[in-house]
Protein backbone atom coordinates (compact mmCIF):
# COMPACT_ATOMS: atom_id res chain seq x y z
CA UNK A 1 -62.58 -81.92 34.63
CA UNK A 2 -64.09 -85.49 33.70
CA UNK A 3 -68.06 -85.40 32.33
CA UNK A 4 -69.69 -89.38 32.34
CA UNK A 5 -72.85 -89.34 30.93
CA UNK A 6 -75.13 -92.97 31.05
CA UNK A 7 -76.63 -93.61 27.82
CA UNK A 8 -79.44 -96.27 27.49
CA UNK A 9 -79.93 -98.32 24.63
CA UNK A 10 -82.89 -101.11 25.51
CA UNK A 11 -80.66 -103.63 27.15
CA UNK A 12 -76.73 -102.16 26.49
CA UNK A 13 -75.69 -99.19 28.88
CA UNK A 14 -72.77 -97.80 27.74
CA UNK A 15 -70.74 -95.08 29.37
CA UNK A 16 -69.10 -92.61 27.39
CA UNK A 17 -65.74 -90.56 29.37
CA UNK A 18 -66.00 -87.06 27.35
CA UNK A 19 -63.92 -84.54 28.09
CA UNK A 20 -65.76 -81.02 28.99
CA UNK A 21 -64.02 -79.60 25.88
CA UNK A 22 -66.54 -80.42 23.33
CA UNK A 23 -66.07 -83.46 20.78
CA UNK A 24 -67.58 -82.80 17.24
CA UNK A 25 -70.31 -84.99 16.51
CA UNK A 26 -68.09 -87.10 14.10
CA UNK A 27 -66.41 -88.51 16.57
CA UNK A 28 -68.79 -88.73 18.85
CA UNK A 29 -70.31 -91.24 16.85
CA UNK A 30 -66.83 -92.77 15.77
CA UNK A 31 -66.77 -93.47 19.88
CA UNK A 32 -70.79 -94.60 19.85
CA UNK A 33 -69.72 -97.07 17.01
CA UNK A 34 -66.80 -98.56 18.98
CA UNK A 35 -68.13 -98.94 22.21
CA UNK A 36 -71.22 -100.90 20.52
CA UNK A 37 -71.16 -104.21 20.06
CA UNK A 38 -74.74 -105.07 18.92
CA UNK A 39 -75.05 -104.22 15.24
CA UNK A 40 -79.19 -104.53 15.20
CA UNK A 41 -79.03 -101.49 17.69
CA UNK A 42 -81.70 -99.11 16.91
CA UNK A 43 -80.07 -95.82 15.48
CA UNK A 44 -82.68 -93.57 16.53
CA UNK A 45 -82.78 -93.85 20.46
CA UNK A 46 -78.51 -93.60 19.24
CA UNK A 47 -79.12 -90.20 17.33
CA UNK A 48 -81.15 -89.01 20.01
CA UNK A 49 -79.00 -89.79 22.55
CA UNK A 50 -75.98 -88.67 21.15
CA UNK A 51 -78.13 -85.41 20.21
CA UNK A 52 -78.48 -84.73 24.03
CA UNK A 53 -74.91 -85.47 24.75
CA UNK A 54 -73.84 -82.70 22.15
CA UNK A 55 -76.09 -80.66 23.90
CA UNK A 56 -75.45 -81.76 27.40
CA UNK A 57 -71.96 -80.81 26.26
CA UNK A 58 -72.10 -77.67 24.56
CA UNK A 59 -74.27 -76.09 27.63
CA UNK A 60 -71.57 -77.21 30.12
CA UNK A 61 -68.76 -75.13 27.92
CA UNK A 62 -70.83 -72.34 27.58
CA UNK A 63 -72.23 -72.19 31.25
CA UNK A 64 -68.48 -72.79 32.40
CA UNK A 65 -67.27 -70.03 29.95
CA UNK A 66 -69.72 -67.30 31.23
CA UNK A 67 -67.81 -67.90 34.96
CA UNK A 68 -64.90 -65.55 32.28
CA UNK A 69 -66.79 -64.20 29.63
CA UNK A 70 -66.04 -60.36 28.96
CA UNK A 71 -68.00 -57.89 30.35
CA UNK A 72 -70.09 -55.34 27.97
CA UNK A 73 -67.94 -53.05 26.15
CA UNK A 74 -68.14 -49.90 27.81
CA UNK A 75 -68.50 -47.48 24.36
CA UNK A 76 -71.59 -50.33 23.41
CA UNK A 77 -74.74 -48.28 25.00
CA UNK A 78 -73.83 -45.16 23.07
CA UNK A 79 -72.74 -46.89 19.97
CA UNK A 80 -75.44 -48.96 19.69
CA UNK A 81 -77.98 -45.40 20.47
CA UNK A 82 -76.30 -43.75 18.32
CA UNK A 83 -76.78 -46.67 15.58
CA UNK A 84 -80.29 -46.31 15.92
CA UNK A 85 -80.74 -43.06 15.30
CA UNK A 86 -79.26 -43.15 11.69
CA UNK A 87 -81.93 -42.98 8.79
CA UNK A 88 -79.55 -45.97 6.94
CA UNK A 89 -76.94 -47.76 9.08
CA UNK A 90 -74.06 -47.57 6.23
CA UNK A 91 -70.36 -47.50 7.06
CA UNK A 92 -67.12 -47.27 5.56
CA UNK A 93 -65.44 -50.74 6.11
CA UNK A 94 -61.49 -50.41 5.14
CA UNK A 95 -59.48 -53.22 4.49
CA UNK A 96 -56.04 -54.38 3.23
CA UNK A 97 -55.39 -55.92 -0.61
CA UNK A 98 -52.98 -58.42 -0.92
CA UNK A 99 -51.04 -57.98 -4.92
CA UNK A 100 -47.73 -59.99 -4.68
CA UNK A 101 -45.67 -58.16 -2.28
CA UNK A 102 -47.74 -54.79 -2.06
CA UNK A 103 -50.61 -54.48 -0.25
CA UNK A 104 -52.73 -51.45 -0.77
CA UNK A 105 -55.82 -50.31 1.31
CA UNK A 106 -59.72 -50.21 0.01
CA UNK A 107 -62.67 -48.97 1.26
CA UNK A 108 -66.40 -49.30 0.30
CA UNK A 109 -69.72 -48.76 1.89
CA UNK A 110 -71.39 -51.39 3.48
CA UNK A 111 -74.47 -52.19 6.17
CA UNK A 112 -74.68 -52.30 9.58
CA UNK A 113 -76.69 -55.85 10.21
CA UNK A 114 -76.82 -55.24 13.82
CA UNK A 115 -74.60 -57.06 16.69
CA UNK A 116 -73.82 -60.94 16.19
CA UNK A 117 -76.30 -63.07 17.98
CA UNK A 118 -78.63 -59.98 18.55
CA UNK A 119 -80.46 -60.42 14.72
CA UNK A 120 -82.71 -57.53 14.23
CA UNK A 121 -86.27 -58.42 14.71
CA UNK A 122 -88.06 -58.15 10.86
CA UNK A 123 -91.53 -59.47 11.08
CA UNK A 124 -91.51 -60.58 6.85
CA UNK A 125 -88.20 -62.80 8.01
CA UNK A 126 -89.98 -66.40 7.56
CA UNK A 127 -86.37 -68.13 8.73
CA UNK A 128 -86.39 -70.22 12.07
CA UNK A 129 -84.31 -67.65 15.03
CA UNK A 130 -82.38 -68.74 17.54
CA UNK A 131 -83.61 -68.25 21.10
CA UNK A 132 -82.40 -65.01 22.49
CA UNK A 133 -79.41 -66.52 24.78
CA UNK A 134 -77.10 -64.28 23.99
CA UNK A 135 -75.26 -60.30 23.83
CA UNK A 136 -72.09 -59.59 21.66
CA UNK A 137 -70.10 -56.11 21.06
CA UNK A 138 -69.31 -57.87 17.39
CA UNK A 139 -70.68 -55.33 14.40
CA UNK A 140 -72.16 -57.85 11.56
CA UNK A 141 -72.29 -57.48 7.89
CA UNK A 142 -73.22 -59.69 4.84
CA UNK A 143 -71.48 -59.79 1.54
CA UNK A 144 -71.14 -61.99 -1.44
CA UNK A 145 -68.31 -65.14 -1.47
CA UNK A 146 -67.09 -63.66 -4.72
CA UNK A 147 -66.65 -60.22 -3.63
CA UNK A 148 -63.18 -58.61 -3.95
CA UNK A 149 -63.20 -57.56 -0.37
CA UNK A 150 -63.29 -61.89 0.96
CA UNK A 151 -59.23 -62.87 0.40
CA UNK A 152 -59.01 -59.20 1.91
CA UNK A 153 -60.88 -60.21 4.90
CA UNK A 154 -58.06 -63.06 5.64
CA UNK A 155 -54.96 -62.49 7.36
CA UNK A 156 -52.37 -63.16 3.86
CA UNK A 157 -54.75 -62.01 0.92
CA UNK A 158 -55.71 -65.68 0.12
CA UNK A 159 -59.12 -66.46 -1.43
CA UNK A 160 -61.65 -67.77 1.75
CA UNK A 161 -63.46 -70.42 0.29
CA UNK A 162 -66.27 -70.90 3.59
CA UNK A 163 -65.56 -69.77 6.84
CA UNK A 164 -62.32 -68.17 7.75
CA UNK A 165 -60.70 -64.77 8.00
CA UNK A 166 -59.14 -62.73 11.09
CA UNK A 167 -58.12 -60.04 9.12
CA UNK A 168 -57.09 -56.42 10.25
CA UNK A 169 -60.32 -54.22 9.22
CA UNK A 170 -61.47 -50.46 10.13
CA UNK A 171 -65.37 -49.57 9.97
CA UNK A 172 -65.85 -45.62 10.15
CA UNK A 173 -69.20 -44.58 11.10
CA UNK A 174 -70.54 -40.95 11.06
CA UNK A 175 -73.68 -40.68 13.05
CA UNK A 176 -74.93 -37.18 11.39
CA UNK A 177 -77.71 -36.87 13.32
CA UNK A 178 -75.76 -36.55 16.49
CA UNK A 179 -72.80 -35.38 14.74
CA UNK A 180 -70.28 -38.35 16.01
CA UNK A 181 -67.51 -40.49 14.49
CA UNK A 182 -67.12 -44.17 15.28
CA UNK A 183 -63.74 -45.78 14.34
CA UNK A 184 -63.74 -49.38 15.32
CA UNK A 185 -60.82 -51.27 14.36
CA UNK A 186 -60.30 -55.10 14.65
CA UNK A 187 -60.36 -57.92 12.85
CA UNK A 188 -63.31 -59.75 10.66
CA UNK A 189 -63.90 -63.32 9.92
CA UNK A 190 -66.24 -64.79 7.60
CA UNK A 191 -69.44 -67.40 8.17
CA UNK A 192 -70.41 -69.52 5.77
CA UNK A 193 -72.27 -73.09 4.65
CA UNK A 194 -70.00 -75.17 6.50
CA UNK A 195 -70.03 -73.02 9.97
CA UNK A 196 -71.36 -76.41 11.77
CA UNK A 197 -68.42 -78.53 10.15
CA UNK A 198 -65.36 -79.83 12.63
CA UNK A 199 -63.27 -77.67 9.79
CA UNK A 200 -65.16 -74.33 10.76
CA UNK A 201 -64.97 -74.93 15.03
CA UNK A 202 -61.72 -72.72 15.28
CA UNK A 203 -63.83 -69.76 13.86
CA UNK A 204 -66.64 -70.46 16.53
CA UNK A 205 -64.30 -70.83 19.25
CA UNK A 206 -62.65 -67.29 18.14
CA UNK A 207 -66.22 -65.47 18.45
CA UNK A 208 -67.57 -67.56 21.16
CA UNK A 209 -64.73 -65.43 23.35
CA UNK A 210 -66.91 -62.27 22.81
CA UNK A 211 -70.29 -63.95 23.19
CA UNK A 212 -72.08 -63.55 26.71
CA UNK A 213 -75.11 -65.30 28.02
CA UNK A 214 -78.23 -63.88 28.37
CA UNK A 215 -79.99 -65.98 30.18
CA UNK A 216 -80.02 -69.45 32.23
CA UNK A 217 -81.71 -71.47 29.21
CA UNK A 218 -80.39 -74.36 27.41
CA UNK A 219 -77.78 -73.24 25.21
CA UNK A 220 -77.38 -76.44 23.20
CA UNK A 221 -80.77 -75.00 21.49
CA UNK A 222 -79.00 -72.11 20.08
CA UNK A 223 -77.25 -72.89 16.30
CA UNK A 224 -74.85 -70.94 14.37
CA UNK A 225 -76.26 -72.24 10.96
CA UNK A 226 -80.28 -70.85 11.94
CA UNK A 227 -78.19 -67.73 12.78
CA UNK A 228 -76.82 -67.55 9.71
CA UNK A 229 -79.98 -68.52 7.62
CA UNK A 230 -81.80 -65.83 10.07
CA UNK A 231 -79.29 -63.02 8.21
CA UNK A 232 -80.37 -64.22 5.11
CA UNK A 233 -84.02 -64.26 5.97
CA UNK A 234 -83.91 -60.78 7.07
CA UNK A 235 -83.21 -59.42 3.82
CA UNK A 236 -85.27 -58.39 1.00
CA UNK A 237 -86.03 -60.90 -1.51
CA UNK A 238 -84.64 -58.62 -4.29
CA UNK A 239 -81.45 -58.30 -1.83
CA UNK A 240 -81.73 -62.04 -1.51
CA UNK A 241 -81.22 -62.25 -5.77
CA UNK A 242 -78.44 -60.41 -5.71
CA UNK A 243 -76.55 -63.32 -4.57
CA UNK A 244 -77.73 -64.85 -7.95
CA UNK A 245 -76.21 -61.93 -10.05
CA UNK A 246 -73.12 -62.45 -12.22
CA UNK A 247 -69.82 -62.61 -10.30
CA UNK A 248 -69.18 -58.79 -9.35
CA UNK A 249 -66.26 -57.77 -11.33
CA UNK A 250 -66.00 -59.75 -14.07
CA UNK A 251 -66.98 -58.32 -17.85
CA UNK A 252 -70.04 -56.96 -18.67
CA UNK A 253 -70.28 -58.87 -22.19
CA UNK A 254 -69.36 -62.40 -20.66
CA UNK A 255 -72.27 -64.45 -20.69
CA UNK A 256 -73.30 -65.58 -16.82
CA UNK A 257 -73.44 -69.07 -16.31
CA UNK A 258 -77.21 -70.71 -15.95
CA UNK A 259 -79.30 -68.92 -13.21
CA UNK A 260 -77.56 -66.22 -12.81
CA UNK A 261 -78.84 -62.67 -13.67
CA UNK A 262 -79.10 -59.34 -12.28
CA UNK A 263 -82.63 -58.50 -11.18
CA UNK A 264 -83.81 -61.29 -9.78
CA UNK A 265 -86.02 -61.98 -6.44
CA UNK A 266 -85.16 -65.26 -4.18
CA UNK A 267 -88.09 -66.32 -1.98
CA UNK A 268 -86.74 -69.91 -0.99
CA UNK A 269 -84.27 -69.23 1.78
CA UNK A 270 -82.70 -72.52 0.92
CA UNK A 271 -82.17 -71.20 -2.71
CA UNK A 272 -78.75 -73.33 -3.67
CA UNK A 273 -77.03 -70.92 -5.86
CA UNK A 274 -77.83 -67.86 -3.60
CA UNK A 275 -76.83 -68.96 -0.36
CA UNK A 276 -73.71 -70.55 -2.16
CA UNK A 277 -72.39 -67.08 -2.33
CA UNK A 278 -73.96 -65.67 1.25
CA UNK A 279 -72.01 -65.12 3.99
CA UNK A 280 -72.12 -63.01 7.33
CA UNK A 281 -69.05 -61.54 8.44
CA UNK A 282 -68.65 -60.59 12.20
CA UNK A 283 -66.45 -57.63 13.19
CA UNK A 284 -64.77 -58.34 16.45
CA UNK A 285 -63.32 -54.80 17.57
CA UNK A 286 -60.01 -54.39 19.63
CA UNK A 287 -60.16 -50.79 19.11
CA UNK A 288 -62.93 -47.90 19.42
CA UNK A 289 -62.04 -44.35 19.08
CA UNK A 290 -65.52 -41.93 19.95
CA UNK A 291 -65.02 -37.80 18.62
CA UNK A 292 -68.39 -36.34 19.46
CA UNK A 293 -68.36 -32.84 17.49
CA UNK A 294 -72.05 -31.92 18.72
CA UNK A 295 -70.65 -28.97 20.31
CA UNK A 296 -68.17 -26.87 18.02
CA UNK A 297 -66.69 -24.96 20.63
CA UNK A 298 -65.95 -28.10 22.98
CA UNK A 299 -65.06 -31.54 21.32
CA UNK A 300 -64.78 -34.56 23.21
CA UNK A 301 -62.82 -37.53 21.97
CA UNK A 302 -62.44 -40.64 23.86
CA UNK A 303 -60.48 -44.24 23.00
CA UNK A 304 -60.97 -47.40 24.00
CA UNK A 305 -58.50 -50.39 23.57
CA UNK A 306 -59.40 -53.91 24.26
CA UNK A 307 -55.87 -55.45 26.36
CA UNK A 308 -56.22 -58.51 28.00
CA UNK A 309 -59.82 -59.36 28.00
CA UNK A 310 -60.65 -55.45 29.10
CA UNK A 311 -61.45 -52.17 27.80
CA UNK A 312 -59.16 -49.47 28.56
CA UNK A 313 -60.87 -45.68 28.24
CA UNK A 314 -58.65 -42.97 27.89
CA UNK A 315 -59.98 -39.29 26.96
CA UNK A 316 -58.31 -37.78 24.06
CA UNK A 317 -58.02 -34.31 22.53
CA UNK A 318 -59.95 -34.06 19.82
């Protein structure tokens, strides 16, 4: 499928052939650039036009996309109630660590940030949100970039320097107050600074599989960078400083280099050093396995495997 799109510039109409799979703006204005043969064209009736072609563009994909998108996961309505009624949303996330040709599991306690593209609403959050266009089934975290968990979030063990991952990870849940496990297994993949950057679009077009649309409104409003600034936003400011601590790890009795400390409080959600080290990281689960225990003499158990774009229940002994 063919998209032509008219774009006036006072006296030069030029019409740009796009293909529906969406250009990144780079060359979008590498295109703008050759097509234009007026150097004294004014660039802002360019940038805004070329602003409403991205957007033009990135609606069609999406509104084309929901024609397949996935259905709700059928284990999400408990999950997510069950989610809710913990005092703290921790979990055990597992993962694999890469040393030469051994790898070796981990585990450590994390938090639940809610599901990707559905931020929790936290009225002292002063970031910009996104519109609410869309619903995942992906579990969110946040960690730090220098954390030893981030090369164990990739697929090899290698150090993730922005965005990347795709992993094999296992988050454990156990919902005490109504006395059931969640085991989600599936693999994670890391946001960071450059999430908007041609570079990053692979790891968009990865999660954009499991994102569904809300709503009929303009999707070329909604922006993974606000999203991930909104994560950051939502946390406390002394939460916010611990992206300014000393790299986790190293020794005690090394001097940190300038602005860094433990105990500090970040206001500025633009802060360079702290959101140099922030990133989200977006569980997308291929596996669920339920064991509801609220009943001692009658446990139920039930998996749920995600095979070719559908979840498969199956009832299990406990």
């Amino acid at each position: 499928m063919m998209l032509y799109v008219e774009v006036g510039f006072d006296d030069l109409i030029t019409t740009y052939q796009l293909r529906t799979q969406q250009p990144h703006d780079d060359q979008v204005r590498q295109q703008c650039s050759r097509n234009t043969s007026q150097p004294s064209l004014p660039m802002r009736p360019v940038a805004r036009s070329i602003q409403r072609i991205t957007q033009i563009l990135s609606h069609l994909q999406h509104t084309m996309s929901a024609h397949h998108q996935m259905p709700a996961a059928p284990w999400r309505s408990a999950f997510l109630s069950h989610v809710d009624k913990m005092e703290s949303p921790t979990f055990m996330l597992s993962t694999l660590h890469h040393h030469g040709s051994s790898v070796t599991p981990r585990s450590r306690t994390v938090v639940y940030r809610g599901t990707w593209a559905e931020i929790p609403v936290n009225p002292k959050n002063q970031a910009p949100l996104n519109p609410s266009l869309y619903e995942s089934d992906l579990l969110t975290i946040t960690t730090d970039a220098r954390m030893g968990k981030v090369p164990e979030l990739s697929t090899d063990g290698e150090n993730i320097p922005q965005s990347g991952g795709g992993g094999p990870v296992e988050a454990v849940f156990w919902v005490v107050e109504t006395k059931t496990q969640w085991r989600l297994r599936g693999r994670a993949y890391l946001l960071g600074q450059d999430i908007d950057d041609p570079s990053a679009s692979h790891i968009k077009q990865e999660i954009e599989k499991y994102m569904r649309i809300k709503n009929n409104d303009d999707s070329g409003s909604w922006n993974w960078g606000k999203e991930i600034t909104a994560h950051f936003g939502n946390l406390s400011p002394g939460m916010r400083g611990s992206f300014r601590n000393p790299p986790p790890g190293t020794k005690r009795d090394e001097k940190p280099a300038p602005g860094l400390g433990l105990g500090q409080k970040v206001e500025d959600l633009d802060d360079e050093i702290a959101r140099k080290n922030f990133r989200v990281v977006v569980i997308v689960p291929e596996e669920v396995d339920q064991l509801d225990l609220s009943d001692p003499e009658d446990g139920r158990r039930w998996n749920y495997q995600l095979k070719n774009g559908s979840w498969e229940k199956t009832e299990l002994w406990p």
